[in-house]
N, C-alpha and C. Protein backbone atom coordinates (compact mmCIF):
# COMPACT_ATOMS: atom_id res chain seq x y z
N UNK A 1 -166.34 60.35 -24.32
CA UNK A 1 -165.52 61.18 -25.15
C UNK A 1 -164.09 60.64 -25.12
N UNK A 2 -163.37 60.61 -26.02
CA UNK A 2 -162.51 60.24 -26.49
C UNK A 2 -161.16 61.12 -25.79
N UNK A 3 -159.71 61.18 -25.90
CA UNK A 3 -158.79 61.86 -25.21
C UNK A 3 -158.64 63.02 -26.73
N UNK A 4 -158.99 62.26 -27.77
CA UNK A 4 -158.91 63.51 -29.15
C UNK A 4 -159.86 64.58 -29.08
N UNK A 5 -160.98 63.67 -28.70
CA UNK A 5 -162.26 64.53 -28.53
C UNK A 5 -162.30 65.62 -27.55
N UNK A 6 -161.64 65.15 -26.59
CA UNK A 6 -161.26 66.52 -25.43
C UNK A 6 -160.21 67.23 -25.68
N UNK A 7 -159.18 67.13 -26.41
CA UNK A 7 -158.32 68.12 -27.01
C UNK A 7 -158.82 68.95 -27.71
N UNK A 8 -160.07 68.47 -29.03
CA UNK A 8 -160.44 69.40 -29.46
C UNK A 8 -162.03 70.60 -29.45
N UNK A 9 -162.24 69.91 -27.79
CA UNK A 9 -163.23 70.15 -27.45
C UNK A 9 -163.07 71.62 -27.02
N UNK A 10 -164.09 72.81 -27.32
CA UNK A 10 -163.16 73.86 -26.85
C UNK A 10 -164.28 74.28 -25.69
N UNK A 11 -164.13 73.24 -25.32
CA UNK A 11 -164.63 73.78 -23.23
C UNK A 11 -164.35 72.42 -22.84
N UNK A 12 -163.11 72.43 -21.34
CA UNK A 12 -162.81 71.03 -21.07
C UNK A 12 -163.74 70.98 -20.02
N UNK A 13 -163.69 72.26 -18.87
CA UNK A 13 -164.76 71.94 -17.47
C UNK A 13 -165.32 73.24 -17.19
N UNK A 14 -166.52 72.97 -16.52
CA UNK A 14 -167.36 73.80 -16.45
C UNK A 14 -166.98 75.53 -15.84
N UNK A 15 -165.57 75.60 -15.93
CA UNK A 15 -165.15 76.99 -15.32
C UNK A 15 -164.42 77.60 -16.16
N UNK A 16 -164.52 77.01 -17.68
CA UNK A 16 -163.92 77.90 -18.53
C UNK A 16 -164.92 78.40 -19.17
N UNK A 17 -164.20 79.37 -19.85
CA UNK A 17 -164.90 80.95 -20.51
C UNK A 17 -165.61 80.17 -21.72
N UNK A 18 -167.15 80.61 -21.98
CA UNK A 18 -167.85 79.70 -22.78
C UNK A 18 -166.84 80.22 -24.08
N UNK A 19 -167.33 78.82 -25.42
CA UNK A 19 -166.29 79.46 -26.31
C UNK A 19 -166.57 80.78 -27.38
N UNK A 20 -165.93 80.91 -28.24
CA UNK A 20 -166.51 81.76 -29.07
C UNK A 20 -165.57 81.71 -30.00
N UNK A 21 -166.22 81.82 -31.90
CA UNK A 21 -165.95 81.46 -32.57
C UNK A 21 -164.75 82.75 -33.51
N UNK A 22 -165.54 83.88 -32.80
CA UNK A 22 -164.80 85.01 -33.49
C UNK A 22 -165.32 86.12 -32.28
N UNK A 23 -163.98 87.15 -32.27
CA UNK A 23 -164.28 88.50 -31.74
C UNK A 23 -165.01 89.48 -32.40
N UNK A 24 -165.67 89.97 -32.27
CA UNK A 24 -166.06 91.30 -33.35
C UNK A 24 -167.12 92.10 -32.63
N UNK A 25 -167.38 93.10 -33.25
CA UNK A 25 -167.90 94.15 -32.22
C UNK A 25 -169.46 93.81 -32.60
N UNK A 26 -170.24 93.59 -31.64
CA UNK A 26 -171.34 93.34 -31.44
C UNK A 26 -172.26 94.85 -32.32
N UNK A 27 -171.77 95.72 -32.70
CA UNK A 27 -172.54 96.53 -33.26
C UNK A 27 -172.55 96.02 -34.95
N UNK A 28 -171.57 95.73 -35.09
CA UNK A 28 -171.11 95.05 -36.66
C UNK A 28 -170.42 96.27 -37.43
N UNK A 29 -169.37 97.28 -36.50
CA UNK A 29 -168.96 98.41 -36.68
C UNK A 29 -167.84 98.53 -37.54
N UNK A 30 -167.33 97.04 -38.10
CA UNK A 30 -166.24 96.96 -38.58
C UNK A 30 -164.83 96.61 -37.33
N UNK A 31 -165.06 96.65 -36.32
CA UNK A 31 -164.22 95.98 -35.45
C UNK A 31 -163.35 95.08 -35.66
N UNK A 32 -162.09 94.79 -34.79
CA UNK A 32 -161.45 93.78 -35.35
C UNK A 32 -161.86 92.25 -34.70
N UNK A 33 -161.52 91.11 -35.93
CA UNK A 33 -161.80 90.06 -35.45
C UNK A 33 -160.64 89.26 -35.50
N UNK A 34 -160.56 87.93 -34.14
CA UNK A 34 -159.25 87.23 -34.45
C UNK A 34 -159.27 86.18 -35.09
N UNK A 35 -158.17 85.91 -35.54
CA UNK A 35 -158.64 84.98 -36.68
C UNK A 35 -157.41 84.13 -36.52
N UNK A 36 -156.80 83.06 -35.56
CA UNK A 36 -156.09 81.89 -34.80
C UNK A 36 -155.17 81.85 -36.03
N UNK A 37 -155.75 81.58 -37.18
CA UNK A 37 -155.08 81.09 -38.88
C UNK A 37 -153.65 82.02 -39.04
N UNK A 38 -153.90 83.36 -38.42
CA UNK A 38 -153.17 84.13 -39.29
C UNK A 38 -151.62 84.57 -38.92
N UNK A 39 -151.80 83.59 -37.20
CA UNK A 39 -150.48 84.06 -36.41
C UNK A 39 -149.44 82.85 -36.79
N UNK A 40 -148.31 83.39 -36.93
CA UNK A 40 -147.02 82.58 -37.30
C UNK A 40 -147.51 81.02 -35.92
N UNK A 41 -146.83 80.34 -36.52
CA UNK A 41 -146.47 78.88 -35.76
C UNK A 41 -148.03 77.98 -35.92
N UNK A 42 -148.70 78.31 -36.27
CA UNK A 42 -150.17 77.49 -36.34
C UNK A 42 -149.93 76.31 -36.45
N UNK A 43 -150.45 75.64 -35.68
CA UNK A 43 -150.32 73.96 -35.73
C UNK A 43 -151.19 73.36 -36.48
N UNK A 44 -152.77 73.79 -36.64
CA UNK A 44 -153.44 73.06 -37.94
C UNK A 44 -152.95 72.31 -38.78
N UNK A 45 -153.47 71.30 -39.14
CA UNK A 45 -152.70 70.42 -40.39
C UNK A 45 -153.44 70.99 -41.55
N UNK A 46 -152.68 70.91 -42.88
CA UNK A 46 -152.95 71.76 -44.04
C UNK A 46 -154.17 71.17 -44.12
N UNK A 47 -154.84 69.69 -44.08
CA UNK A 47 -155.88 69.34 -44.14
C UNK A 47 -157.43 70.11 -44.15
N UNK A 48 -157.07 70.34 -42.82
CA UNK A 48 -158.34 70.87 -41.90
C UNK A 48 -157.92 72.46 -41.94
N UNK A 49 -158.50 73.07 -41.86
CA UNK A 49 -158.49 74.53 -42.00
C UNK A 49 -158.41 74.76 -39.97
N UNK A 50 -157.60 75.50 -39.65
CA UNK A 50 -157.06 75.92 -38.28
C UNK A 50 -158.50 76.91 -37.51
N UNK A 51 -158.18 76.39 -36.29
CA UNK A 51 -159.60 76.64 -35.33
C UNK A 51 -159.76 78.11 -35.43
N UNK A 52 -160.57 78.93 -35.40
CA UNK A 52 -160.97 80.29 -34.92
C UNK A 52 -161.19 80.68 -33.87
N UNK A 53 -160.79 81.65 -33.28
CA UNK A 53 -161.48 82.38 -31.86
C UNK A 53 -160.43 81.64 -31.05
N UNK A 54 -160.60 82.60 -30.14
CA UNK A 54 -159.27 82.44 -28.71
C UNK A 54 -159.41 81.27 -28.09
N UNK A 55 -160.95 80.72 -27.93
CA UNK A 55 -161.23 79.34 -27.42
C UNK A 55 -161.47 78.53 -28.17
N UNK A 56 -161.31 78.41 -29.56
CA UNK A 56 -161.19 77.29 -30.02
C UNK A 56 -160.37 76.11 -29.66
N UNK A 57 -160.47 75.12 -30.67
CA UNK A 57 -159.79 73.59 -30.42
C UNK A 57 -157.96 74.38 -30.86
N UNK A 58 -157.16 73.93 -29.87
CA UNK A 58 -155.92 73.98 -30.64
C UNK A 58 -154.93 73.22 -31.24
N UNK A 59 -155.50 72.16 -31.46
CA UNK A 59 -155.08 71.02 -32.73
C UNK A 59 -156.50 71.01 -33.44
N UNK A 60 -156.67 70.45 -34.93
CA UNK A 60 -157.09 69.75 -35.58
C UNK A 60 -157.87 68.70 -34.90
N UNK A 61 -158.70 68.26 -35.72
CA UNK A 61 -158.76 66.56 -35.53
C UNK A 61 -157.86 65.77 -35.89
N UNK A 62 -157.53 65.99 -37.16
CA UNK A 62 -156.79 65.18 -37.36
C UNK A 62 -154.87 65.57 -36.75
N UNK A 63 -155.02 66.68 -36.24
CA UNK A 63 -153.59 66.38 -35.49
C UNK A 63 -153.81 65.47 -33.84
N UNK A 64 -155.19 65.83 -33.74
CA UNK A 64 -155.20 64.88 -32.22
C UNK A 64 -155.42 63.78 -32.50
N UNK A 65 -156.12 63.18 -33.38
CA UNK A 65 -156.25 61.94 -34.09
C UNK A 65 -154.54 61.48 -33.92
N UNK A 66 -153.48 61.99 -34.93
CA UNK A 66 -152.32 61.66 -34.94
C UNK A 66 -151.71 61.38 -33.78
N UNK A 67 -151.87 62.26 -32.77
CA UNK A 67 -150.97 62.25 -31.33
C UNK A 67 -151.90 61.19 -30.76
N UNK A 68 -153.00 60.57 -30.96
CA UNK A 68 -153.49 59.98 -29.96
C UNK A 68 -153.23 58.46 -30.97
N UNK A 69 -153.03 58.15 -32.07
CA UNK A 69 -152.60 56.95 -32.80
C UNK A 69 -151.01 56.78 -32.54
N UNK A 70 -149.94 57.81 -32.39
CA UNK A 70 -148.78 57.91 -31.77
C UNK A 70 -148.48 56.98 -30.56
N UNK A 71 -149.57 57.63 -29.56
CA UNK A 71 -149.83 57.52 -28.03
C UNK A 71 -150.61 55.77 -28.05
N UNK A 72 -151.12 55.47 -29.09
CA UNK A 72 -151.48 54.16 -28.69
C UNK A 72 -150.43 52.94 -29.30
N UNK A 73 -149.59 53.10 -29.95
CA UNK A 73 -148.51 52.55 -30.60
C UNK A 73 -147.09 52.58 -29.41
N UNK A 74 -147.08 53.39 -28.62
CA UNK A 74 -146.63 53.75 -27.56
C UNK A 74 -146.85 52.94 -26.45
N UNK A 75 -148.18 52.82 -26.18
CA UNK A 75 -148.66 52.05 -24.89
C UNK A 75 -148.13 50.41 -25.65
N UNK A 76 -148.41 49.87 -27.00
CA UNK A 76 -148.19 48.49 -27.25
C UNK A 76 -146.57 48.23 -27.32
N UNK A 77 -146.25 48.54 -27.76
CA UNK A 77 -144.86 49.12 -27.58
C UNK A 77 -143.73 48.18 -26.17
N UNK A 78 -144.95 49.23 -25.26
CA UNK A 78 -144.25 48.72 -24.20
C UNK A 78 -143.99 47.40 -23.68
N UNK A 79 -144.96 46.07 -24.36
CA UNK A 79 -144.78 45.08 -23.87
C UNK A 79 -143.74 44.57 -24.08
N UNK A 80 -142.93 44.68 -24.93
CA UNK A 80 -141.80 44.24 -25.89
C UNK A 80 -140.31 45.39 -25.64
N UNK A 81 -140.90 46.29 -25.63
CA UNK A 81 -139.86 47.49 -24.92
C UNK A 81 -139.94 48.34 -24.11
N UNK A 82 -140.15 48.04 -22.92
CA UNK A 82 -140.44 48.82 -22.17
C UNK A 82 -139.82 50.26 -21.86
N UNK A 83 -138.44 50.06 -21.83
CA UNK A 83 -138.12 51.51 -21.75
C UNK A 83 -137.82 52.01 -22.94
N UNK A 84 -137.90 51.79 -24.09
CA UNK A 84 -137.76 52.43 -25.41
C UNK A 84 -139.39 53.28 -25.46
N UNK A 85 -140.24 52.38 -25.06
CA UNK A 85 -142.03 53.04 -25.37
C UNK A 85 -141.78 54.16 -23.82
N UNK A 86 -141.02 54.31 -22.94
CA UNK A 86 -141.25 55.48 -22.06
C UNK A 86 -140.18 56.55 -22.90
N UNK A 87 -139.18 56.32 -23.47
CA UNK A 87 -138.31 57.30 -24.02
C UNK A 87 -139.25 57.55 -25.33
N UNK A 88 -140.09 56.96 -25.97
CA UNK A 88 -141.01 57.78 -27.04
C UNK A 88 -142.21 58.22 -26.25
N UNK A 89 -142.78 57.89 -25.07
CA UNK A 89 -143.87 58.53 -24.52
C UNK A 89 -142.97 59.78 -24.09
N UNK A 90 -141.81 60.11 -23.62
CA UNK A 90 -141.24 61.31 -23.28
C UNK A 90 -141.24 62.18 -24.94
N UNK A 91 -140.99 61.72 -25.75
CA UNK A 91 -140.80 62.60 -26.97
C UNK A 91 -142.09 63.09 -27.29
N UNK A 92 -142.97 61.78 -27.02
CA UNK A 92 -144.73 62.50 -27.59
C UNK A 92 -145.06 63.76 -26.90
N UNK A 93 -144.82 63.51 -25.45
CA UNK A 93 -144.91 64.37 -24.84
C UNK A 93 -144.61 66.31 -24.92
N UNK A 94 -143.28 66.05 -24.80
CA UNK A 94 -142.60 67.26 -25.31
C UNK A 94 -142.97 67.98 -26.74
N UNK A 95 -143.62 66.93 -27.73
CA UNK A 95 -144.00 67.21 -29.26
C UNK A 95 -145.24 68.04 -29.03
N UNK A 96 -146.08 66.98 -27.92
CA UNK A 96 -146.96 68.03 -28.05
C UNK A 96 -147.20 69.35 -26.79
N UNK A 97 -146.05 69.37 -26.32
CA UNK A 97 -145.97 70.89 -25.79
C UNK A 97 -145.52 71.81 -26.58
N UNK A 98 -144.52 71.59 -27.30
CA UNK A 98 -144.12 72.46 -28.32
C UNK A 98 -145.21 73.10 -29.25
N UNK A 99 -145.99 71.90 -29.63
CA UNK A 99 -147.35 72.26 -30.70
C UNK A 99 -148.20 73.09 -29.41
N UNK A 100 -148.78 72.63 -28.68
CA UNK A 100 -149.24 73.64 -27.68
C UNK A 100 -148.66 75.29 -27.56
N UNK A 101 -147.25 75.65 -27.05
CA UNK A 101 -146.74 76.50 -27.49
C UNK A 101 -146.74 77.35 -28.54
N UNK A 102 -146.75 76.45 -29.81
CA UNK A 102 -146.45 77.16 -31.39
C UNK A 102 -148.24 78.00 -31.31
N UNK A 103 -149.13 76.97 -30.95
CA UNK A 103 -150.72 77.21 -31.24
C UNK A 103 -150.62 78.82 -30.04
N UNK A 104 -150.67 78.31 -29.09
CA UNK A 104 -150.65 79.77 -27.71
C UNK A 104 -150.08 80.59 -28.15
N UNK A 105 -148.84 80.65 -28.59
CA UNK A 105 -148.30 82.11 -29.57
C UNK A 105 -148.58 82.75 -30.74
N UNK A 106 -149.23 81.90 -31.22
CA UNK A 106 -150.53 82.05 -32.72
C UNK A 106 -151.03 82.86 -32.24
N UNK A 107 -151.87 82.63 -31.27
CA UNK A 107 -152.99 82.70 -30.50
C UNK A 107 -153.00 84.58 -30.29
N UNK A 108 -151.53 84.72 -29.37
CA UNK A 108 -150.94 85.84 -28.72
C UNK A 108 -151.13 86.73 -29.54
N UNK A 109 -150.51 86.34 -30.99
CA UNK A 109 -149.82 87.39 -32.23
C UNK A 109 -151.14 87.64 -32.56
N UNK A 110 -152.23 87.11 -32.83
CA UNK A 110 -153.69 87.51 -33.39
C UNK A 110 -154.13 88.37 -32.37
N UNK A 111 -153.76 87.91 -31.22
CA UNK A 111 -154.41 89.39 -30.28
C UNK A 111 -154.06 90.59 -30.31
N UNK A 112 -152.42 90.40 -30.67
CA UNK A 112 -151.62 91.83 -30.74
C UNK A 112 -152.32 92.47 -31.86
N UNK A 113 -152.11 91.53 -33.24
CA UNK A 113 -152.33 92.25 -34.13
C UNK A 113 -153.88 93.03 -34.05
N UNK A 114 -154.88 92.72 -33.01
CA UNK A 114 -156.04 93.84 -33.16
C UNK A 114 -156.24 95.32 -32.36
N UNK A 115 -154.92 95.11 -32.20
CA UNK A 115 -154.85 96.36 -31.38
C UNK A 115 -153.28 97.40 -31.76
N UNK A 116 -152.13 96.54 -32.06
CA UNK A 116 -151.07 97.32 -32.57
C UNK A 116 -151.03 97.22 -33.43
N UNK A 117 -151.77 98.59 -34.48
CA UNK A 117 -151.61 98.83 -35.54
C UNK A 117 -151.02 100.49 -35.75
N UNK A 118 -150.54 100.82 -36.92
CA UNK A 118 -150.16 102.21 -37.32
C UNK A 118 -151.08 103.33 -36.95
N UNK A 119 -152.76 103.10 -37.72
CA UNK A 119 -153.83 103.76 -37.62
C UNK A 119 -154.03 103.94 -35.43
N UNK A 120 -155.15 104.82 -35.56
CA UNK A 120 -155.89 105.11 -33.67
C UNK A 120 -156.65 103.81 -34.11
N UNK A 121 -156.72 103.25 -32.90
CA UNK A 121 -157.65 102.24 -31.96
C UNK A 121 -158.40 103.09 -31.64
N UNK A 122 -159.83 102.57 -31.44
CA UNK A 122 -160.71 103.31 -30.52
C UNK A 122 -160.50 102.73 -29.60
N UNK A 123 -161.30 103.54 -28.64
CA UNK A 123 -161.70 102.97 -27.00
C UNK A 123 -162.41 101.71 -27.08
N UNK A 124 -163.30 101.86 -28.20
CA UNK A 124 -164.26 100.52 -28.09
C UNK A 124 -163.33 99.33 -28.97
N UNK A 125 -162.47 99.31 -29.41
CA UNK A 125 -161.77 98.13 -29.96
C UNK A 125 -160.90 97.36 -28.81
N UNK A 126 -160.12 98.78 -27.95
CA UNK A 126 -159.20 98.33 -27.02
C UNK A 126 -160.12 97.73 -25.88
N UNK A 127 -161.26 97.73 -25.82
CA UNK A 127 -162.21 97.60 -24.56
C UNK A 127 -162.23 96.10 -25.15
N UNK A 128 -162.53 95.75 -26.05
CA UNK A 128 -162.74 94.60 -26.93
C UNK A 128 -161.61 93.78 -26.92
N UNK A 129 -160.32 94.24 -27.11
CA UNK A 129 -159.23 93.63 -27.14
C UNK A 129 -158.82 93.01 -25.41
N UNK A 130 -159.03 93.91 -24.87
CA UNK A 130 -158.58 93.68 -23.19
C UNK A 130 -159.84 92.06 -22.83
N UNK A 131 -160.97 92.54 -23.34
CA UNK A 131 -161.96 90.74 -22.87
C UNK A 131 -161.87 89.72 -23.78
N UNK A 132 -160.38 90.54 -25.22
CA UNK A 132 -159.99 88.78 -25.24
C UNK A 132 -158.82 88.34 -24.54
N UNK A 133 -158.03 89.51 -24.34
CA UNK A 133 -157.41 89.14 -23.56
C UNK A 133 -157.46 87.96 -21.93
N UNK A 134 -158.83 88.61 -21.48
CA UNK A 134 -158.92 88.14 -20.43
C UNK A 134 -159.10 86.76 -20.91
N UNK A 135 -160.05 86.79 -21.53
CA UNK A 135 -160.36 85.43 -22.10
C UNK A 135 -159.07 84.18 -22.09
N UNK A 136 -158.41 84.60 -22.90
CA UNK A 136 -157.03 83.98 -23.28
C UNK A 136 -156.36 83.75 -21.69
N UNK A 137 -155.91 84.55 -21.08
CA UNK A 137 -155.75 84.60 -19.66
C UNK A 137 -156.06 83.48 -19.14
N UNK A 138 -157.83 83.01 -18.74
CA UNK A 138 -158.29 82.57 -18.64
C UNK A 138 -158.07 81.17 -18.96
N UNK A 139 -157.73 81.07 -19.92
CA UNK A 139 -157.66 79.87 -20.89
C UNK A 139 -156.39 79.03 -20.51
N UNK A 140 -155.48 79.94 -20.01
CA UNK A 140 -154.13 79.71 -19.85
C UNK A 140 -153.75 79.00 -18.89
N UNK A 141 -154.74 79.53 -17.35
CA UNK A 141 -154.56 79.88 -16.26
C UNK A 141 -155.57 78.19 -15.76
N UNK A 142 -156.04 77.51 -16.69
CA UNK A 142 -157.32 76.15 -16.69
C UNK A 142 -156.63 75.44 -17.14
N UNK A 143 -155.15 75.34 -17.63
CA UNK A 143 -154.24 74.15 -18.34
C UNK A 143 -153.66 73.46 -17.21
């Protein structure tokens, strides 16, 4: 597997939360589902339509594709400039924490939004909301 392929792999080792594509209430009650797309900062490229579910991929392919064609232009780089290709391996870097960031707060705002709304929550939505939470938690806590 590739370093793209494990970015957008959405299970890196065997102790994360298997994935799942969408929340929704197993009765099909009308529950809420999260939907990654809908929270401000999404990193998806307009290309590819943006991952679903709390454990999805959080780039694209083709954004890990990009960072990892970046990252190899970077390594050649260095023969010829060495410390210019570590001052752009520092920028790749930071680029893609930021995109990491923008995606994790996507992430956040889709959770809020299934639970703070105007209308009552039930018990069984908030019960629902708290194991994606954990989930996410989870997810956080394996980086």
């Amino acid at each position: 597997m590739t370093d793209p392929d494990l970015a957008a792999s959405p299970s890196r080792d065997a102790t994360s939360v298997p994935p799942i594509t969408e929340m929704s209430s197993p009765t099909g009650d009308g529950s809420p589902t999260i939907d990654v797309g809908s929270g401000s900062g999404a990193v998806a490229d307009e290309a590819e339509p943006p991952a679903r579910g709390i454990n999805g991929p959080l780039f694209s392919r083709n954004k890990c594709h990009d960072f990892d064609e970046e990252w190899q232009r970077i390594q050649v780089s260095f023969v010829d400039e060495p410390q210019a290709a570590v001052k752009q391996a520092d920028a790749l870097v930071k680029k893609t924490i930021d995109a990491l960031t923008a995606s994790f707060s996507g992430l956040r705002s889709s959770l809020e939004k299934t639970w703070e709304r105007e209308e009552e929550v039930s018990t069984e939505q908030l019960r629902q909301a708290l194991q994606s939470y954990r989930s996410f938690f989870r997810r956080l806590l394996s980086i």
